[in-house]
Protein backbone atom coordinates (compact mmCIF):
# COMPACT_ATOMS: atom_id res chain seq x y z
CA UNK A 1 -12.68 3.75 17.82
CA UNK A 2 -9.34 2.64 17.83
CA UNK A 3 -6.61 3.52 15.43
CA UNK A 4 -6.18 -0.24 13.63
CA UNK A 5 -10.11 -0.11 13.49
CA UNK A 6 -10.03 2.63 11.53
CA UNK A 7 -7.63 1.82 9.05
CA UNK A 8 -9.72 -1.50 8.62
CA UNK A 9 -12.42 1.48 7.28
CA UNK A 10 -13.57 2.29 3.64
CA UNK A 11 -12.91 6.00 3.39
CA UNK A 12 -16.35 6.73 2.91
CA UNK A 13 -17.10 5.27 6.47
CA UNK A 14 -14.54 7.51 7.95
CA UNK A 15 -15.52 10.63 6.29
CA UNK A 16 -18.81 10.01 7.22
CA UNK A 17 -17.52 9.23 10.81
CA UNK A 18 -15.67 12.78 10.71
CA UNK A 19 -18.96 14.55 10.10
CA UNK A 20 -20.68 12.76 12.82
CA UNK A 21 -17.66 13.41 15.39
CA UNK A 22 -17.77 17.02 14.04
CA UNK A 23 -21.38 17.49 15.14
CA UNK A 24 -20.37 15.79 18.48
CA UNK A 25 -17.84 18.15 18.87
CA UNK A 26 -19.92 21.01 18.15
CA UNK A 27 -22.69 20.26 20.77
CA UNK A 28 -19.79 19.84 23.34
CA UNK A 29 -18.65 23.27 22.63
CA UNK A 30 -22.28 24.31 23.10
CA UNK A 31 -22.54 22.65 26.73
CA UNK A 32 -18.97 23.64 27.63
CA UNK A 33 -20.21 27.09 27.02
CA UNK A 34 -23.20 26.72 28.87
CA UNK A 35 -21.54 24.66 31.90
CA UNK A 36 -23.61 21.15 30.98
CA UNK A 37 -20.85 19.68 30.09
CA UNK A 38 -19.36 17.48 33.04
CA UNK A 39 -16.42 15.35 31.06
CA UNK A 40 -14.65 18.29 29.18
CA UNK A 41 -11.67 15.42 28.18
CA UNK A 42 -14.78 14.33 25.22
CA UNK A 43 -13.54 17.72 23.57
CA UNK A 44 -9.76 16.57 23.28
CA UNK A 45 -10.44 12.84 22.13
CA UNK A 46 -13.19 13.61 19.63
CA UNK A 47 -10.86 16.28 18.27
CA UNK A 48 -7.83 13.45 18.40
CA UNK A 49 -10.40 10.81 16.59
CA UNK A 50 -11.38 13.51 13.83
CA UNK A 51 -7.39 14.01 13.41
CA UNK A 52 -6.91 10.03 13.11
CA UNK A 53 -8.89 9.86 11.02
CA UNK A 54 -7.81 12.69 8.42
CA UNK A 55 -4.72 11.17 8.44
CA UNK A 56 -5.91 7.54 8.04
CA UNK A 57 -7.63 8.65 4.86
CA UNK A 58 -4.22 10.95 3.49
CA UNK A 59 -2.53 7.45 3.85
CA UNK A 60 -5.39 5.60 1.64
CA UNK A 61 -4.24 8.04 -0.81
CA UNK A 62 -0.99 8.39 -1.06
CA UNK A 63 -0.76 4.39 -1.42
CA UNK A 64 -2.72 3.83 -4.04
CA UNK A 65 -0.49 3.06 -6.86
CA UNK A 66 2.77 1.59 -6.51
CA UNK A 67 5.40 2.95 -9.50
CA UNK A 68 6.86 0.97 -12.25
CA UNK A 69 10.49 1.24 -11.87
């Protein structure tokens, strides 16, 4: 999923993208320990996606209401 994708996202979708990137990332770590896993770069870019995405959603927040000045 690409960056402008995401921030096209409700926040719900991408928390509940997180989770399912977190499990993904989990049974990677499983495989890498067992030597199944034959792309280790899946590691790096699911970890990069579940950072994008964090930070997608702290930028949702912190534009939600403009002051009256």
């Amino acid at each position: 999923m690409k960056l402008n994708e995401m921030r096209e996202k409700s926040v719900d979708e991408l928390q509940s993208a997180i989770v399912d990137w977190k499990k993904d990332l989990f049974n990677y770590k499983l495989q890498l320990s067992t030597h199944k896993l034959e792309n280790t770069a899946l590691i790096s870019k699911t970890k990069r996606l579940i950072a994008q995405a964090k930070t997608v959603i702290a930028e949702k927040g912190n534009v939600a209401v403009p002051s009256d000045k």
